[in-house]
Protein backbone atom coordinates (compact mmCIF):
# COMPACT_ATOMS: atom_id res chain seq x y z
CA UNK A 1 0.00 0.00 0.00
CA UNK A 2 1.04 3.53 -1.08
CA UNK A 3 -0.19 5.28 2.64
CA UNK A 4 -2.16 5.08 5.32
CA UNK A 5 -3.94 7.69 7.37
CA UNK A 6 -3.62 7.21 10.92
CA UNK A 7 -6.38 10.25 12.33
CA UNK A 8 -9.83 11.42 13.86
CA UNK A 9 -12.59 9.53 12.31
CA UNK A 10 -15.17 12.06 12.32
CA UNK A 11 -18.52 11.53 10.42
CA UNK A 12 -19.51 14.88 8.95
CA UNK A 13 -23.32 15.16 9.44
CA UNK A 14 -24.90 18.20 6.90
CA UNK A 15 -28.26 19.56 7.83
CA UNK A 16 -29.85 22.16 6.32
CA UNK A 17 -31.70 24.77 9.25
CA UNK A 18 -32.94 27.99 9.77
CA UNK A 19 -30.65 31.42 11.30
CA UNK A 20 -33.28 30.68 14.50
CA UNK A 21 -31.60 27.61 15.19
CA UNK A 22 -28.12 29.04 15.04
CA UNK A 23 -29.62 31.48 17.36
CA UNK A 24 -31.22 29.33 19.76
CA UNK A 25 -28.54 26.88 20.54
CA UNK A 26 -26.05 29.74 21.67
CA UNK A 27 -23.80 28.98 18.40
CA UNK A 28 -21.63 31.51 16.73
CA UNK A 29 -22.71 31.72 12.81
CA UNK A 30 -19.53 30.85 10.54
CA UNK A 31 -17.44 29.16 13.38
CA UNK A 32 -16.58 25.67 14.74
CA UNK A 33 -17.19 24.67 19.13
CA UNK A 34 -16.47 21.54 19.99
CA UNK A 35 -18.79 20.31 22.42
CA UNK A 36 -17.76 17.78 25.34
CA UNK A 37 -21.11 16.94 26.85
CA UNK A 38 -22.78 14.06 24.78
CA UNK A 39 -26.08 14.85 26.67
CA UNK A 40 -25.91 18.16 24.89
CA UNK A 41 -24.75 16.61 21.47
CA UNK A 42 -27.47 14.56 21.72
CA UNK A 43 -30.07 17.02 22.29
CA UNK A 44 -28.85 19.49 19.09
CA UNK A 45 -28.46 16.20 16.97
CA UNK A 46 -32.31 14.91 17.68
CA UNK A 47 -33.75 18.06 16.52
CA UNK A 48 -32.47 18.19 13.53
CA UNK A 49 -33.14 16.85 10.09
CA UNK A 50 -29.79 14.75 8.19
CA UNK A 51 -28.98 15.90 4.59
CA UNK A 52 -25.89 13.34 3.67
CA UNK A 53 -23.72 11.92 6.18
CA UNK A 54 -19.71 12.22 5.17
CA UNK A 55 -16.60 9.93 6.20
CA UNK A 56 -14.42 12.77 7.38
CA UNK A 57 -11.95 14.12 9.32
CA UNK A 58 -8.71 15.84 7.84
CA UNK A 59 -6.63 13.03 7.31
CA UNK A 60 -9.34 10.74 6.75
CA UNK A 61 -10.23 13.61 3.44
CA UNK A 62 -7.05 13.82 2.37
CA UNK A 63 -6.72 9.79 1.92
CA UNK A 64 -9.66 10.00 -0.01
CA UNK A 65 -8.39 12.85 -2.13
CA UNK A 66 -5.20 10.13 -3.11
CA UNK A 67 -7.90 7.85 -3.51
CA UNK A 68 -9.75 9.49 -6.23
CA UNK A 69 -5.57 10.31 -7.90
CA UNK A 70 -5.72 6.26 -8.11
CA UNK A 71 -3.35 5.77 -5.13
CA UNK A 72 -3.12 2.57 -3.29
CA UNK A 73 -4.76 3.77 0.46
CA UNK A 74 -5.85 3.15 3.38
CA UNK A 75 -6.99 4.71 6.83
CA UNK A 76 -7.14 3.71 10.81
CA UNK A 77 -9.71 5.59 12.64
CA UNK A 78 -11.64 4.41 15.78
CA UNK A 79 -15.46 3.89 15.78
CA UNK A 80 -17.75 2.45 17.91
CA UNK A 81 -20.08 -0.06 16.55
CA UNK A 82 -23.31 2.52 16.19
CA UNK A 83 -24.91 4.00 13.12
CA UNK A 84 -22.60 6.50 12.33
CA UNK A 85 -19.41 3.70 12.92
CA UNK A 86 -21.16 1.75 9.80
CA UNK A 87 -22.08 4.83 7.87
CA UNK A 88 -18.63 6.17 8.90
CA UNK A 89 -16.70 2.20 7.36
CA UNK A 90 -19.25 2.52 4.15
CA UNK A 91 -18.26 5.58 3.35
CA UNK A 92 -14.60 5.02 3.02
CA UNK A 93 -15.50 1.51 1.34
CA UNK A 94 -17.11 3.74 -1.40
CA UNK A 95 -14.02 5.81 -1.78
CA UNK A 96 -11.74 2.92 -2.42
CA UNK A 97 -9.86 3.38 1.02
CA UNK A 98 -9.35 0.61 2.60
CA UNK A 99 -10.22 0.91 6.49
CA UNK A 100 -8.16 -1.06 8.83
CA UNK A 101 -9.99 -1.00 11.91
CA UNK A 102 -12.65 -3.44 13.59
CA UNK A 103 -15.51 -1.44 15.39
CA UNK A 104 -17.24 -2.62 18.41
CA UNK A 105 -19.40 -1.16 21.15
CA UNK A 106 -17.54 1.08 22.80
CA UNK A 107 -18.44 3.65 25.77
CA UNK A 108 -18.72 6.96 23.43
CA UNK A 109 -20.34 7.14 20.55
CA UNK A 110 -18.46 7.50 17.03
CA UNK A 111 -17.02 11.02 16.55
CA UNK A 112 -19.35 13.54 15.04
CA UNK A 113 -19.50 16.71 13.62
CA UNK A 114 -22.39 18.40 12.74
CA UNK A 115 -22.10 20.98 10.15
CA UNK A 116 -25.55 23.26 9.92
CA UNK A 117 -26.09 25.53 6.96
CA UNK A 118 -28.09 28.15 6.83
CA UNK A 119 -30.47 29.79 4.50
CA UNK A 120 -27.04 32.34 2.99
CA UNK A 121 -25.09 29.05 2.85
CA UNK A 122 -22.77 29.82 6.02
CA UNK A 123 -21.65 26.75 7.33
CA UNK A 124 -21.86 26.66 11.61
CA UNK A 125 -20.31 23.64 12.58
CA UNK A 126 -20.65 21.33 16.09
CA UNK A 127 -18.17 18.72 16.66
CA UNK A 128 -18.57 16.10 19.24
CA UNK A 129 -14.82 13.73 19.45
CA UNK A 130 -16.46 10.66 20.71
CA UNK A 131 -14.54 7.76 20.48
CA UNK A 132 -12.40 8.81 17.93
CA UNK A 133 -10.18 10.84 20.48
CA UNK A 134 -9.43 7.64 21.90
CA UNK A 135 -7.40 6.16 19.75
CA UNK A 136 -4.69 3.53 21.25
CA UNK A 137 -1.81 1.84 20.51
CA UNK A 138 -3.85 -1.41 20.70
CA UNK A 139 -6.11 -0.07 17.71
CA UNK A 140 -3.05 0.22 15.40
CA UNK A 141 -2.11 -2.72 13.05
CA UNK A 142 1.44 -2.90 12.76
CA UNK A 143 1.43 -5.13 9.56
CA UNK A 144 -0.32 -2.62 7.59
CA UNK A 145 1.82 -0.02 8.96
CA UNK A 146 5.08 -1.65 8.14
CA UNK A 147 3.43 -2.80 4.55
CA UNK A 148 2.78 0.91 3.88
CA UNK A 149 5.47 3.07 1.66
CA UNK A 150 4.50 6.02 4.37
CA UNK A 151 2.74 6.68 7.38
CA UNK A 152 0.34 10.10 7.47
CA UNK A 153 -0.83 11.27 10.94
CA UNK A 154 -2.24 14.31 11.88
CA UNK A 155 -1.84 16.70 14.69
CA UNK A 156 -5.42 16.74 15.85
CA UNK A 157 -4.80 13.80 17.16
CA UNK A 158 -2.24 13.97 19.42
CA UNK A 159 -3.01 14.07 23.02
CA UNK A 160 -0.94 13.14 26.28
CA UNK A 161 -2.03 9.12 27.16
CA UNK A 162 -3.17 6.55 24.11
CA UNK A 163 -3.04 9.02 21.61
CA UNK A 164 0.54 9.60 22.09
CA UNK A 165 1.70 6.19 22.38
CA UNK A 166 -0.99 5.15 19.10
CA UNK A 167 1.48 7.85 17.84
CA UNK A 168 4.75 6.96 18.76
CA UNK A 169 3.88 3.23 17.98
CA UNK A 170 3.15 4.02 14.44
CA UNK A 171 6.25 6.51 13.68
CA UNK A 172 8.27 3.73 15.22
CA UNK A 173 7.02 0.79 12.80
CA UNK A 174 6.63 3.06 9.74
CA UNK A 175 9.00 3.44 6.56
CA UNK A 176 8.54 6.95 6.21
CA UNK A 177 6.34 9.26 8.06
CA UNK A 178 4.51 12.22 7.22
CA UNK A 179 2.58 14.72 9.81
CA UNK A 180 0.26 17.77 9.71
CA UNK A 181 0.44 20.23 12.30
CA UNK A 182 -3.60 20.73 12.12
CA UNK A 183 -3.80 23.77 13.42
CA UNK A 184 -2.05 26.86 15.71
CA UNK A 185 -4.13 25.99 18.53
CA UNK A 186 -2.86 22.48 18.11
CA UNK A 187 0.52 23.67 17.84
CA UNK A 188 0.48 25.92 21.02
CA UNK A 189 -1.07 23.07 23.37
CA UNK A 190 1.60 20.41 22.27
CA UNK A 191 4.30 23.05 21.38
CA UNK A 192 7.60 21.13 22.77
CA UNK A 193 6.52 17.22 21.84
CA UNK A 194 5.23 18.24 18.05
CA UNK A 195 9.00 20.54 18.05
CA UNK A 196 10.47 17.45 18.85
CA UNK A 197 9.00 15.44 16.17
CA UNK A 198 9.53 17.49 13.57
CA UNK A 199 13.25 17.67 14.30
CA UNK A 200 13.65 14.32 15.32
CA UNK A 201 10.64 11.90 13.67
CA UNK A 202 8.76 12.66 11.10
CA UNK A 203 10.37 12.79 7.53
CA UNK A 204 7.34 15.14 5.92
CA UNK A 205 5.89 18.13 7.51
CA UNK A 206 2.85 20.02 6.32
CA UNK A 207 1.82 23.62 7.98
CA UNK A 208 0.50 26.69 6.94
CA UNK A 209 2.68 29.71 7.73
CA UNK A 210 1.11 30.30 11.36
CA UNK A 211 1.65 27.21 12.63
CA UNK A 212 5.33 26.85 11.70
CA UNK A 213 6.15 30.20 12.93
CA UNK A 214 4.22 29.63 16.16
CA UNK A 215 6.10 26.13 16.00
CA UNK A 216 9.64 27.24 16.09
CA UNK A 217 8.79 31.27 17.95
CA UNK A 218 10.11 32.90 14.99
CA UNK A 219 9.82 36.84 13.84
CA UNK A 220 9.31 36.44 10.39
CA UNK A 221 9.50 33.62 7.22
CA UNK A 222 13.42 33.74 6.93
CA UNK A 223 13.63 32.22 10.29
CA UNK A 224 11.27 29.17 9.36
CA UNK A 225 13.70 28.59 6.25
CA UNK A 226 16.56 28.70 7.95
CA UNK A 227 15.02 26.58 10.54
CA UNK A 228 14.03 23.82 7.80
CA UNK A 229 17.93 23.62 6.29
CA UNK A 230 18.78 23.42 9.57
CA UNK A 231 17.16 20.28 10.92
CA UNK A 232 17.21 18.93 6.76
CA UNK A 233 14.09 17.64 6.79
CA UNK A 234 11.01 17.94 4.66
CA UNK A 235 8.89 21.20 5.21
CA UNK A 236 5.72 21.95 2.57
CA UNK A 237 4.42 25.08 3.97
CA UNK A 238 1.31 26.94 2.69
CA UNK A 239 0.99 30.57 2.77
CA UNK A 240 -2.34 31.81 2.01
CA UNK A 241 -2.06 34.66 -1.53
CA UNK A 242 1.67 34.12 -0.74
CA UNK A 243 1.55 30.69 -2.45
CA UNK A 244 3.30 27.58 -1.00
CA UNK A 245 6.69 26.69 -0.01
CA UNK A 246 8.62 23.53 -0.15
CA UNK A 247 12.14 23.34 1.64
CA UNK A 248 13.42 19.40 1.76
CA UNK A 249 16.97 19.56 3.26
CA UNK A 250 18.92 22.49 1.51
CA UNK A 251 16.74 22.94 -2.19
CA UNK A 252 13.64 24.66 -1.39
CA UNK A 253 10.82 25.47 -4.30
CA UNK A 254 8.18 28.31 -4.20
CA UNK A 255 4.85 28.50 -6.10
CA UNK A 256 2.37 31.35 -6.46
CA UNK A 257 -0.90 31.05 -5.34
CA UNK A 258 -3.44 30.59 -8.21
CA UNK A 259 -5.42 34.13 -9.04
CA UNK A 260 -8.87 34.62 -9.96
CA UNK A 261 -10.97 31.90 -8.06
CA UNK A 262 -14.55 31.87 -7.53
CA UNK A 263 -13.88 30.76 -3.87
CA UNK A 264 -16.54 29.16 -2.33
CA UNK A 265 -15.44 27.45 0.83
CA UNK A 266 -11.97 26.84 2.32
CA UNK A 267 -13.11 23.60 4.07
CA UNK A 268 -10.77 20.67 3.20
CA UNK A 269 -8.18 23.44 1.77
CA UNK A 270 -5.31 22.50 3.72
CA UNK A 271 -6.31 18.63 3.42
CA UNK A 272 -6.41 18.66 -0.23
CA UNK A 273 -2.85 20.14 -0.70
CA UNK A 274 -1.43 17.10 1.08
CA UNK A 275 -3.24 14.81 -0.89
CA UNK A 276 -1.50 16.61 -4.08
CA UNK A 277 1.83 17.24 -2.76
CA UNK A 278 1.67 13.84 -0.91
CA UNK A 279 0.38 11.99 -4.98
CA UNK A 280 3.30 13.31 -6.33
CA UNK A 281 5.88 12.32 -3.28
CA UNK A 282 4.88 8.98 -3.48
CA UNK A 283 5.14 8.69 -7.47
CA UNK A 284 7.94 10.48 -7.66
CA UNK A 285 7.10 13.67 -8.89
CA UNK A 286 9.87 16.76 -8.41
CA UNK A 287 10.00 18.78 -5.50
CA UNK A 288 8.29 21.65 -7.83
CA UNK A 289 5.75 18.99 -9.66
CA UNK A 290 4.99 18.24 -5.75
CA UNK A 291 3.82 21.44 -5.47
CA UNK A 292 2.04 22.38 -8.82
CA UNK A 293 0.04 19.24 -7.74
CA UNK A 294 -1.09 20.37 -4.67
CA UNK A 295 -1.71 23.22 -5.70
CA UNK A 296 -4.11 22.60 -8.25
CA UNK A 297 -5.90 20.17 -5.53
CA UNK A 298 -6.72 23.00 -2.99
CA UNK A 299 -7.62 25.49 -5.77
CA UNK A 300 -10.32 22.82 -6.90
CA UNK A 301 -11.63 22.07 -3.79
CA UNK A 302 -12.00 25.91 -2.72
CA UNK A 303 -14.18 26.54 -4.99
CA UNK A 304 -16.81 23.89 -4.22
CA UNK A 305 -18.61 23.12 -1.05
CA UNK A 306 -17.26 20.36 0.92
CA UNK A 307 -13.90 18.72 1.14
CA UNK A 308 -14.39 15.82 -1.28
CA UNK A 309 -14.54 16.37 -5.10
């Protein structure tokens, strides 16, 4: 197998409601909360109406998005053995992933996020972690991690306990390994274990300018540079209009950010840019191809709604 996803398996639940709702349930219009109580997951979930259930979650999108580039995949995500757990394993089925995982009952429910949209087409969105925040050690195959050319974990999952030894467990059995930082709030709350395994662990790095320079505490972009020729490992950063950036050891490769898009929705933006950069890594593509692919990835999915094509 070309690579697994190791990462959050997060069923993406789209209903369709009214600004009232929004209103009603104390949620901010346009933003993400993550909510903790199930009681109260429960409650906003039962009063609502289901468009189209998704198989999400960031890695879990962008292993479809090397899915549908014909890439060899698969993904390890923990489910419990409800509703959403089988919608959650059919979905991936449909995308050609293979899903290397064996649900059963557990005591949360399967990780959910609700995304409402309203009557403008803003998208409010509710997630609930479940189960999938509890990912273990004992949930990872190590055959199909040692069978796969790379390893792709993402930083939204790390967490002090299982997480971090499901973590360790697979960047110790894996040929190559590749990680995304997530996001800066990620970065900040795990600043001096994700510093370590980007220096130390991982072989591929994906970030968007924030993070990185949150990552390392430096005062501008020549500092992240130097920082990635420093510790010679593989950097792809993105940088909003700037373009992207690719710095693996000491050759590093710019591209511009495509102009004139009819964007739509940056969901899946960041996702979609590994699944490009990561298509070409795998097939051998140029540092620069690496890029023009990924590229081309996020500026189609931007201008869609959704994070699957």
């Amino acid at each position: 197998m070309k690579i697994l996803g190791i990462g959050n398996a997060i069923v993406d639940v789209i209903c369709k409601v009214e600004d009232e709702f929004i209103t009603r349930n104390n949620l901010t219009k346009g933003l993400m909360k993550l909510v903790f109580d199930q009681g109260e997951f429960s409650n906003l979930l039962s009063s609502l109406k289901i468009e189209k259930t998704i198989s999400g979650g960031s890695v879990a999108n962008s292993i479809v998005g090397l899915s549908q580039l014909g890439d060899k995949v698969g993904f390890i995500g923990k489910i419990s053995d409800d509703n959403f757990g089988i919608k959650y394993e059919e979905g991936l089925k449909k995308e050609n992933v293979n899903f290397f995982y064996t649900k059963k009952k557990e005591l949360l429910p399967t990780g959910t996020c609700l995304i409402l949209i309203t009557p403008d087409s803003e998208r409010t969105m509710c997630t609930f972690l479940g189960t999938a925040g509890k990912i273990s050690k004992d949930d990872l195959d190590a055959e199909v991690i040692k069978k796969s050319d790379l390893v792709f974990l993402e930083g939204y999952l790390w967490d002090e306990g299982d997480p971090k030894e499901a973590f360790e467990k697979a960047i110790s059995l894996a040929n190559k390994t590749a990680m995304s930082l997530s996001d800066k709030f990620c970065v900040d709350r795990h600043k001096p274990n994700f510093l370590n395994l980007v220096k130390n662990k991982l072989d591929l790095v994906f970030a968007n300018e924030g993070e990185i320079i949150s990552l390392i505490d430096a005062k501008n972009f020549d500092e992240v540079i130097s920082f990635g020729k420093e510790i010679k490992k593989h950097l792809i950063i993105t940088r909003g209009e700037r373009g992207a950036i690719s710095i693996n050891k000491n050759k590093i490769e710019e591209i511009d950010a495509k102009k004139d898009l009819q964007v739509v929705d940056l969901t899946g933006a960041g996702d979609l840019f590994a699944s490009g950069y990561l298509h070409g890594f795998i097939n051998n593509f140029s540092q620069k191809e690496c890029l023009v692919k990924a590229t081309e990835m996020s500026s189609k999915i931007i201008q869609q709604i959704g994070a699957r094509f």
